[in-house]
Protein backbone atom coordinates (compact mmCIF):
# COMPACT_ATOMS: atom_id res chain seq x y z
CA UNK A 1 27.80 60.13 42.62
CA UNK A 2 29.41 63.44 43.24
CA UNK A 3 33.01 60.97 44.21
CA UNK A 4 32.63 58.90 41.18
CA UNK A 5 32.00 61.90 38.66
CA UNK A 6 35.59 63.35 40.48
CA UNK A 7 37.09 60.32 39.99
CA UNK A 8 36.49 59.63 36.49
CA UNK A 9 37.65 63.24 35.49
CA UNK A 10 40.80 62.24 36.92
CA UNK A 11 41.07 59.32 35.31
CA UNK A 12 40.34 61.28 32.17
CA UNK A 13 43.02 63.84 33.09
CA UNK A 14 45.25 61.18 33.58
CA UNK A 15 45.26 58.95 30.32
CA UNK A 16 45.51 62.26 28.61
CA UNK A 17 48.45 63.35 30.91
CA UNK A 18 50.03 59.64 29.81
CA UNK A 19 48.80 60.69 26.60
CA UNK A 20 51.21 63.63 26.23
CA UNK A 21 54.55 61.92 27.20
CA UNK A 22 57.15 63.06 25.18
CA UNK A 23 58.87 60.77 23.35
CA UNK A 24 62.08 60.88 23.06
CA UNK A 25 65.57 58.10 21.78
CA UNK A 26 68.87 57.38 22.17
CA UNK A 27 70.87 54.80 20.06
CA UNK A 28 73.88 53.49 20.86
CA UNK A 29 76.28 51.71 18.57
CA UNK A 30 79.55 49.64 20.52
CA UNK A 31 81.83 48.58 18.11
CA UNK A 32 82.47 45.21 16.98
CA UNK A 33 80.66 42.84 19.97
CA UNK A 34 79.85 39.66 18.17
CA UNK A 35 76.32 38.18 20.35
CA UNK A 36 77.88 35.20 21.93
CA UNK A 37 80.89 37.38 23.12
CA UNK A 38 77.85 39.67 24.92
CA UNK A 39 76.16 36.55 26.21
CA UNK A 40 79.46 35.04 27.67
CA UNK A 41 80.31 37.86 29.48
CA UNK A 42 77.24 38.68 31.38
CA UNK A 43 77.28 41.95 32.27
CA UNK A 44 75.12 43.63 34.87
CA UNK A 45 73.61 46.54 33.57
CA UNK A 46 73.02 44.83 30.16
CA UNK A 47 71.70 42.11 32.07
CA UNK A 48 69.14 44.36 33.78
CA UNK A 49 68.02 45.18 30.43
CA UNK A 50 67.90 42.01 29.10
CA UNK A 51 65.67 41.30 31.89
CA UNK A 52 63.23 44.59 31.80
CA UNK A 53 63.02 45.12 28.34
CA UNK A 54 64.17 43.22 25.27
CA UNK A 55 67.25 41.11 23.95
CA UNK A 56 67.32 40.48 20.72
CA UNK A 57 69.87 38.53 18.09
CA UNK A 58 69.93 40.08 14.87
CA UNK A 59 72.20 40.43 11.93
CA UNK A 60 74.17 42.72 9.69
CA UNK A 61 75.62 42.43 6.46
CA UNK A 62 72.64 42.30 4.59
CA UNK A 63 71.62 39.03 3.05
CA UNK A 64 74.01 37.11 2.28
CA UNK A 65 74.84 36.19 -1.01
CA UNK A 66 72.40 38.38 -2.99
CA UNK A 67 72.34 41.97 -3.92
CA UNK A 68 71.50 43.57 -0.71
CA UNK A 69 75.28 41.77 1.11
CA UNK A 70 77.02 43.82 2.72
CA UNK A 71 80.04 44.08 3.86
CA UNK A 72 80.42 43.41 8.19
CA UNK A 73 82.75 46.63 8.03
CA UNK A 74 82.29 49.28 10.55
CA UNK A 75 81.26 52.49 8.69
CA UNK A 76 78.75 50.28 7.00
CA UNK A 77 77.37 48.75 9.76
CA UNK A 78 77.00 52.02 11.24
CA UNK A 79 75.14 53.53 8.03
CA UNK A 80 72.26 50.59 8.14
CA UNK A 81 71.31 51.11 11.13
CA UNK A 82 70.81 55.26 10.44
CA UNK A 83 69.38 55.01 7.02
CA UNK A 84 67.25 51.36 7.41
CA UNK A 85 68.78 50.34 4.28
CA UNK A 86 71.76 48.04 3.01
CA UNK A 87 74.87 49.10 0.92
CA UNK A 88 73.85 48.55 -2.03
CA UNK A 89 71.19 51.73 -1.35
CA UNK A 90 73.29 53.77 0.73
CA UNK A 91 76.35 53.24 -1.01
CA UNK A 92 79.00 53.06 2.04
CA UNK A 93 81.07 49.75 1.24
CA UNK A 94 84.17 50.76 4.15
CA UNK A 95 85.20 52.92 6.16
CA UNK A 96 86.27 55.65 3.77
CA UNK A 97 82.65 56.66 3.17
CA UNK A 98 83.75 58.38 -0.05
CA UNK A 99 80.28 58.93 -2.00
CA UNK A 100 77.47 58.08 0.55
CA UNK A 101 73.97 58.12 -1.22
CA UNK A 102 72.38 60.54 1.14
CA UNK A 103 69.66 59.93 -1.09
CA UNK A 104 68.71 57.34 1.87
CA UNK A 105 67.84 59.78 4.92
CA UNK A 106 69.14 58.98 7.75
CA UNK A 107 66.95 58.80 11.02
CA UNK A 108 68.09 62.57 11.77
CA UNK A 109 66.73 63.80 8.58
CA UNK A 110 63.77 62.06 8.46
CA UNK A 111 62.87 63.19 12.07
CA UNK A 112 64.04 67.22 11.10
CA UNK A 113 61.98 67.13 7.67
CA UNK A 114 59.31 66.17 9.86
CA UNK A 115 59.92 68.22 12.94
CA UNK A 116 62.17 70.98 12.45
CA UNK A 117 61.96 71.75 15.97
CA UNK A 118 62.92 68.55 17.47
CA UNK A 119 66.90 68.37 18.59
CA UNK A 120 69.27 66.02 17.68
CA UNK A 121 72.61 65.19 18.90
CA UNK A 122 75.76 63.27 18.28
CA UNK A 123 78.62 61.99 20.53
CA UNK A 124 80.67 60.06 19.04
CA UNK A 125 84.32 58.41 19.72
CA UNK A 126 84.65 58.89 16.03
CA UNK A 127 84.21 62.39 14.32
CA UNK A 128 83.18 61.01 10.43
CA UNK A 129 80.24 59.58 12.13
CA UNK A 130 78.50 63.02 12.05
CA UNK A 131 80.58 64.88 9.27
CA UNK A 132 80.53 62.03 6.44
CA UNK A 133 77.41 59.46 8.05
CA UNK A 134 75.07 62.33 9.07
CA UNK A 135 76.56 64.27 6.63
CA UNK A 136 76.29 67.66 8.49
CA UNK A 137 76.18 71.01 6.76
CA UNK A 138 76.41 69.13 2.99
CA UNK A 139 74.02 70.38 0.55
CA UNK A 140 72.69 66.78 -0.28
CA UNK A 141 71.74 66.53 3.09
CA UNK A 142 69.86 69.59 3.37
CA UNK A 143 72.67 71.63 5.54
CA UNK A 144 71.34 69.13 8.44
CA UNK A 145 72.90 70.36 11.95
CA UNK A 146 72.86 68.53 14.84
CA UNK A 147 71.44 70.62 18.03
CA UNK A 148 74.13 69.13 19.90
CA UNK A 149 77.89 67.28 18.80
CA UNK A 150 80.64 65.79 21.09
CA UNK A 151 83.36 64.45 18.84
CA UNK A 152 86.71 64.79 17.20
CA UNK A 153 88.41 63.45 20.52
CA UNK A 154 90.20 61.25 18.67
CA UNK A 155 92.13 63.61 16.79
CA UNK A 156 93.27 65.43 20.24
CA UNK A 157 96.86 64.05 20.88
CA UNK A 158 97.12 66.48 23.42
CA UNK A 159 94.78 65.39 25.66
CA UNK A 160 94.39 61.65 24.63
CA UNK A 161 97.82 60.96 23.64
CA UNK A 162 98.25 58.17 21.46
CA UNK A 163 99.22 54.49 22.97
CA UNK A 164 99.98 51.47 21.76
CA UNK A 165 97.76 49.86 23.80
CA UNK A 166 95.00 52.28 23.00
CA UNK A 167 93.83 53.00 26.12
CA UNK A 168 93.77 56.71 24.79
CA UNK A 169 90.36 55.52 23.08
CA UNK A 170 88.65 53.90 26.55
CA UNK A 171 89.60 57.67 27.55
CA UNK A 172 87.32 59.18 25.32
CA UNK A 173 84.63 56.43 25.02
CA UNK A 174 84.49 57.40 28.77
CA UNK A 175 84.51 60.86 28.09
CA UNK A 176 81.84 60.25 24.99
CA UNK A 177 79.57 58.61 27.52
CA UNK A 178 79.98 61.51 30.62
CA UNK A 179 78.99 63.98 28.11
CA UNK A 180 76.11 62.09 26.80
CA UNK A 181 74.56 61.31 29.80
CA UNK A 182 75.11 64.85 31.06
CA UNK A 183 72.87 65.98 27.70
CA UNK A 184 70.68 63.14 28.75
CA UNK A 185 70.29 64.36 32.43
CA UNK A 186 70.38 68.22 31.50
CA UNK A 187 69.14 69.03 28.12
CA UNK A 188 67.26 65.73 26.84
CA UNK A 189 67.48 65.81 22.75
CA UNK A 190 64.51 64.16 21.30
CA UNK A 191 67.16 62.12 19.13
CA UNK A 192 70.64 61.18 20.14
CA UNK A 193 73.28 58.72 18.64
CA UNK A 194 75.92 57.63 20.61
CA UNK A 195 78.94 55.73 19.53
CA UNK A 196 81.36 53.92 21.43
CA UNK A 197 84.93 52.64 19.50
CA UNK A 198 87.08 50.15 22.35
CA UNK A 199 85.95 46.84 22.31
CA UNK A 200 86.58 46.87 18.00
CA UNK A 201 90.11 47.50 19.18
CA UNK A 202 90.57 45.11 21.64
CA UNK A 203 88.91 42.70 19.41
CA UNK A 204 91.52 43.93 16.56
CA UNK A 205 94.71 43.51 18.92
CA UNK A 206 93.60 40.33 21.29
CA UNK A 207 90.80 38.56 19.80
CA UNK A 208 88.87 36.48 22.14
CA UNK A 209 90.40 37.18 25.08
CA UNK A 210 90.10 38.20 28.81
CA UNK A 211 90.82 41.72 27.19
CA UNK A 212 88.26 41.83 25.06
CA UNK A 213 86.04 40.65 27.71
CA UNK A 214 86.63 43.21 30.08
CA UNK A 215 86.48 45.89 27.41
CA UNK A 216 82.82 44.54 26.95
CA UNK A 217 82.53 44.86 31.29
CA UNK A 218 83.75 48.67 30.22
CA UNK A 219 80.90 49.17 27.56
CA UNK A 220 78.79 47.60 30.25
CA UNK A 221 79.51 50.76 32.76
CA UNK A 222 79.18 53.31 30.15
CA UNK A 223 75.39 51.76 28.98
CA UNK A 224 74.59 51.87 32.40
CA UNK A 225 75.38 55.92 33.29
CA UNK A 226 73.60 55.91 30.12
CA UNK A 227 71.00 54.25 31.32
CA UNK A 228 70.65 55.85 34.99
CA UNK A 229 70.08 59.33 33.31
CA UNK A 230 67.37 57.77 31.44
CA UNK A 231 65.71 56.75 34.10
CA UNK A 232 66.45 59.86 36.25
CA UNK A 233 64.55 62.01 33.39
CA UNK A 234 61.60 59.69 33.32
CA UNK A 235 61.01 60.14 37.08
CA UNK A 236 61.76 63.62 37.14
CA UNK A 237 59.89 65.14 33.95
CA UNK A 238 57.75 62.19 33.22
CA UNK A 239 59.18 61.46 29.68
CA UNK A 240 58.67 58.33 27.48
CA UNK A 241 62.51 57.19 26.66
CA UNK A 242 63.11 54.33 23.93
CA UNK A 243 66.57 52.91 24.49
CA UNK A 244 68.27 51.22 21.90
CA UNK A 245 71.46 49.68 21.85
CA UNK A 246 73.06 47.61 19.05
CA UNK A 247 76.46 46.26 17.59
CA UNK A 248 78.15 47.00 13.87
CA UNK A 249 79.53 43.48 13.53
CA UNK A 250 80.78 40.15 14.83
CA UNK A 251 83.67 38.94 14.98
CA UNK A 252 85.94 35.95 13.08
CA UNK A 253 85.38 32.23 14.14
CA UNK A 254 89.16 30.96 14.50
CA UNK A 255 89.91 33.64 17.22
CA UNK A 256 87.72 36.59 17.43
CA UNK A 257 90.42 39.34 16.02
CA UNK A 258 89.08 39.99 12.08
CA UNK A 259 85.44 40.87 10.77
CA UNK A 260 84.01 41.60 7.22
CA UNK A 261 83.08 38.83 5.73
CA UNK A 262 79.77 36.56 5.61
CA UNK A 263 80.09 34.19 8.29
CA UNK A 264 78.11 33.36 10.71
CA UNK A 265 80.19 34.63 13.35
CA UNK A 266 80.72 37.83 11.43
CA UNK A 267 77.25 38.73 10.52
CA UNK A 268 76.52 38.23 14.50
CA UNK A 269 74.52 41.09 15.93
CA UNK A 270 71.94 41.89 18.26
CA UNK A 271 69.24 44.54 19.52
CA UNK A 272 68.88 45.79 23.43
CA UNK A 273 66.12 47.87 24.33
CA UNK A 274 64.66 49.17 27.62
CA UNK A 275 61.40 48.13 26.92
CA UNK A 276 59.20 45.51 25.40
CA UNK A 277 60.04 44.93 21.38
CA UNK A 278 57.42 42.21 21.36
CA UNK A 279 55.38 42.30 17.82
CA UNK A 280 54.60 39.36 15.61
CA UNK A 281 57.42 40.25 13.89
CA UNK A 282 60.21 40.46 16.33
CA UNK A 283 58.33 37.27 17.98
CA UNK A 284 58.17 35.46 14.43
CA UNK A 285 61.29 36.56 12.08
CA UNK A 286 64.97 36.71 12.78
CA UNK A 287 65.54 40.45 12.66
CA UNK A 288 68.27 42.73 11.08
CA UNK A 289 69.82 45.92 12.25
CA UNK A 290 68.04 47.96 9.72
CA UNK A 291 64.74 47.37 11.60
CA UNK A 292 65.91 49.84 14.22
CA UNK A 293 65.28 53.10 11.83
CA UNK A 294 61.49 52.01 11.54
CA UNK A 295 61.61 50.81 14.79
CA UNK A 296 62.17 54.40 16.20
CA UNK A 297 60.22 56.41 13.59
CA UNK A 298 57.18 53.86 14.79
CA UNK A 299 58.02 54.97 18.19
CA UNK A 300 58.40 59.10 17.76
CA UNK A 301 55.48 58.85 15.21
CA UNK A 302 57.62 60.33 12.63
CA UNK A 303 56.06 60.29 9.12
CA UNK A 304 58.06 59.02 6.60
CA UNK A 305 57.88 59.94 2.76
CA UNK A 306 55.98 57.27 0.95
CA UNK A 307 59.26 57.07 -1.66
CA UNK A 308 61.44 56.54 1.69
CA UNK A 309 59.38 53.80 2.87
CA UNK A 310 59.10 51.90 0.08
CA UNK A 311 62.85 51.76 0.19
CA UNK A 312 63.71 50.62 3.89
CA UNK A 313 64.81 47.40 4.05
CA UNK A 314 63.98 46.50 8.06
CA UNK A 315 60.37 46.40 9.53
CA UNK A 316 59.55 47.72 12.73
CA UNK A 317 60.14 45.81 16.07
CA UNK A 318 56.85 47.26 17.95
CA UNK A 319 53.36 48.25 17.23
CA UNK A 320 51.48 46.05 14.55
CA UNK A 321 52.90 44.63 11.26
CA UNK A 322 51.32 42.43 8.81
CA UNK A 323 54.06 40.87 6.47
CA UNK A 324 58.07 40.01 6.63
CA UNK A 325 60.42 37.91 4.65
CA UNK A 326 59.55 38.81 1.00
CA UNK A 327 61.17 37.00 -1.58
CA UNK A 328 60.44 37.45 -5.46
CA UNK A 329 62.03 35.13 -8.15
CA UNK A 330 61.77 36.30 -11.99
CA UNK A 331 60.46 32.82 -14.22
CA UNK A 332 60.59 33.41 -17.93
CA UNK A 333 57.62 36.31 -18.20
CA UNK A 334 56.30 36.33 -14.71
CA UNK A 335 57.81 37.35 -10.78
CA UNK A 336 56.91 34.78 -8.57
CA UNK A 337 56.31 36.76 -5.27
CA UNK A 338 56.22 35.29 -1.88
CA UNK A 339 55.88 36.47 2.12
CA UNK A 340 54.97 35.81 5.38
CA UNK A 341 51.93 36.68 6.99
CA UNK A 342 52.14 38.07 10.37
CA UNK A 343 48.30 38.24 10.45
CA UNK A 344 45.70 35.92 8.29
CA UNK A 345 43.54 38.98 8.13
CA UNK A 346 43.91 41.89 6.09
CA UNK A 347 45.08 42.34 1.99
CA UNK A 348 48.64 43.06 0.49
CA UNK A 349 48.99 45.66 -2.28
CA UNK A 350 51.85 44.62 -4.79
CA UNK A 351 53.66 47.38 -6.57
CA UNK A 352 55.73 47.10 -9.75
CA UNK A 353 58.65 49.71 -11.03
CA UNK A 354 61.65 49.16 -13.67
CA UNK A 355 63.81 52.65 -12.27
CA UNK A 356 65.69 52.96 -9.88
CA UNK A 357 65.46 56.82 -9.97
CA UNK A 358 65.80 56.95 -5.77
CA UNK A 359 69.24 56.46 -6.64
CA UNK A 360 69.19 59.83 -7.87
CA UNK A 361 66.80 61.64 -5.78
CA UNK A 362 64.06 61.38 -8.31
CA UNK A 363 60.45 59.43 -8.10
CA UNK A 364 60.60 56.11 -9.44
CA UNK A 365 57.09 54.70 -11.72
CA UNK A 366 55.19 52.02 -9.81
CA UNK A 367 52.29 50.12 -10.90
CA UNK A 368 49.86 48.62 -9.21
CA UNK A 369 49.61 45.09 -10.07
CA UNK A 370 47.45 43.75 -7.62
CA UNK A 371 45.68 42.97 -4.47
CA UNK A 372 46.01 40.01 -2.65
CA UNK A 373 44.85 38.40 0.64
CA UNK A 374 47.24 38.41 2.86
CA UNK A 375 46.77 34.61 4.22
CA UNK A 376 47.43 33.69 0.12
CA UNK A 377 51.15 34.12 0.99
CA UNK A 378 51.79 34.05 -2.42
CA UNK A 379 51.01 35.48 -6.05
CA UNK A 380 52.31 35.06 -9.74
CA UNK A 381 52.50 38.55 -11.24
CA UNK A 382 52.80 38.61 -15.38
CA UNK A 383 55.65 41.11 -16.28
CA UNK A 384 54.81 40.03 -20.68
CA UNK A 385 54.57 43.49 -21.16
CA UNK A 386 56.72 44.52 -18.72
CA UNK A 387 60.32 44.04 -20.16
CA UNK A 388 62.85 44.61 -18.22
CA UNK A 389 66.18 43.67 -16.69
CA UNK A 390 65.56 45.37 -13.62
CA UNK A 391 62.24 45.41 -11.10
CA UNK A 392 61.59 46.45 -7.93
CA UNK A 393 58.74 44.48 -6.06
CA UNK A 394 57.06 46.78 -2.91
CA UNK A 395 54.44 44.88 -1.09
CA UNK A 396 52.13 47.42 1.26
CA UNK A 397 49.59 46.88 3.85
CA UNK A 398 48.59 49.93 5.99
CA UNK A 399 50.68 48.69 8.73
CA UNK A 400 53.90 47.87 6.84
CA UNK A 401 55.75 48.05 3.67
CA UNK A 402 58.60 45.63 2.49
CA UNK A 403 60.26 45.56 -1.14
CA UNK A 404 62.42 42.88 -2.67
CA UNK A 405 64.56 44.15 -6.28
CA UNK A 406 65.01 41.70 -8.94
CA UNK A 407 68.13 42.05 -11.31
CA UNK A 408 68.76 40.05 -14.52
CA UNK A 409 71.05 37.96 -13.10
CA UNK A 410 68.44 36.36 -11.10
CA UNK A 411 66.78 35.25 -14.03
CA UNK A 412 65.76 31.53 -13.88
CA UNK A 413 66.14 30.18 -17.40
């Protein structure tokens, strides 16, 4: 009795020691790697994750042909995955990022609101990434400062001297990566972004080509020191690491070298992770970039601000989720409001607002119109005394939240 009574207190001591893990992310963005490109070329550390964890196709760009498209530019791309939304929220249409709407929090934010003692960090082949994305030190962004920045290496002609065959940029994506995984390795932030610029250049100058290719093999070594640091840290201070990595865009059809539009091709992304993403949603729906941002503030347990989530557009990829795919069409004096059920259990709250005062920083009004079971899959909601030219539609079950807006043009008459 006395062995069993020892044993079970160190079972206890154990779950609670697994308990305590720190969590902790990185995301990394490589520029411009349409999914069948990644596929083709096989690569061996990205292979080992496709094989451990999760691969997953995705898209950018929003959806297509309605009022959440956006466009498969690289700033953009960039900006859905750290604010969960599309452009026509956070308001970054190219790569100028003149007026982003840091209205829309990025991941960084939410997790310093939240945590003010957490650490972030940057490191980035491309320095507007943290001063105009992130927006560092602004006032609309709260003075946010990262804990930790590697950047502005592209603006060193000194020491990466400009070449026409830009090999000055593999320089400091290799550079980008050493010092990342030397943060990883050393000083573990809770958060980190890393972004990685060469492949989108030798998609831009070669298209689909053995160059392009082997700048993918490239982004292949610098995920896997990435990667090996990772792991090092697990084993050495028992930490729980979430690895993420993504694309911005695809590439062109005819021959790989263009992006930006709504093609197929174009809108080609995907999601990499060290470990299982494997909830009725991401086993059910075709997911989007923007379901990363939920993804990780599911994993850190970061609580988000009810007037955030009913903004984010993506749904997270692990732990439990009820609903996806919302749609909501506007007939004569009624919204006729669809979704999937992930679960036949369970009811769905439907909120109702005309404003769009988010877009502004203020509250916007919602109504609630209804409760539903979730299994219905659908419900008619009478806006008669409702008039507007403008709704936004937020369906909510405890797990997860989705919205859909409605705009006058999509008025069936």
């Amino acid at each position: 009795m006395k062995k069993l009574g020892i044993l079970f207190l160190l079972c206890i001591c154990s779950c609670f020691a697994s308990a305590q893990r720190q969590k902790k992310v990185v995301f990394i963005i490589v520029d411009g790697i349409a999914a069948d490109a990644l596929e083709q070329a096989n690569p061996p550390h990205i292979k080992k994750l496709m094989e451990r964890g999760t691969y997953l196709r995705a898209y950018q760009g929003g959806q297509a042909g309605e009022y959440s498209q956006s466009p498969t530019i690289s700033a953009v791309g960039y900006n859905n995955v750290l604010t969960g939304v599309w452009y026509n929220k956070h308001n970054v249409p190219d790569n100028d990022i003149k007026d982003p709407n840091y209205h829309y929090p990025t991941v960084f934010r939410l997790l310093k609101d939240a945590f003010p003692a957490k650490k972030i960090a940057v490191f980035s082949s491309w320095q507007d990434n943290r001063t105009k994305l992130i927006g560092e030190g602004l006032p609309q962004t709260n003075q946010i400062k990262m804990d930790e920045a590697f950047d502005g290496l592209e603006l060193d002609t000194i020491n990466y001297p400009h070449d026409e065959e830009r090999n000055f940029m593999l320089a400091i994506d290799q550079a980008v990566t050493a010092k990342a995984a030397e943060s990883i390795r050393e000083r573990a932030p809770d958060l980190s972004w890393v972004y990685l610029e060469y492949t989108d250049d030798m998609g831009h100058m070669y298209g689909d080509s053995p160059q392009y290719t082997k700048a993918i093999q490239n982004v292949d070594n610098e995920v896997g020191q990435i990667l090996t640091a990772i792991e090092e840290r697990e084993k050495k201070f028992n930490e729980d690491w979430l690895m993420l990595v993504t694309t911005d865009h695809g590439r062109t059809e005819k021959d790989g070298k263009g992006h930006g539009g709504q093609s197929f091709r174009q809108r080609s992304a995907w999601i990499l992770s060290n470990r299982a993403l494997e909830n009725s949603y991401s086993k059910m729906v075709y997911p989007s970039v923007v379901d990363i941002l939920p993804t990780i503030t599911k994993f850190m347990e970061i609580p988000v601000p009810v007037t955030t989530l009913r903004e984010l557009d993506g749904v997270p990829l692990m732990g439990d989720v009820t609903l996806a795919a919302p749609q909501v069409h506007r007939l004569k004096e009624h919204l006729d409001i669809s979704w999937m059920p992930l679960t036949q259990e369970g009811t769905v709250k439907i909120w109702l607002s005309t404003t769009n005062n988010k877009k502004t920083g203020s509250d916007d009004n919602y109504k609630l119109m209804g409760t539903f079971p979730l299994s219905r899959k659908h419900a008619l909601i009478s806006i008669k005394d409702i008039p507007s030219t403008f709704y936004k539609v937020v369906l909510e079950t405890p797990q997860n939240t989705v919205n859909r807006w409605v705009k006058e043009a999509t008025v069936v008459k």
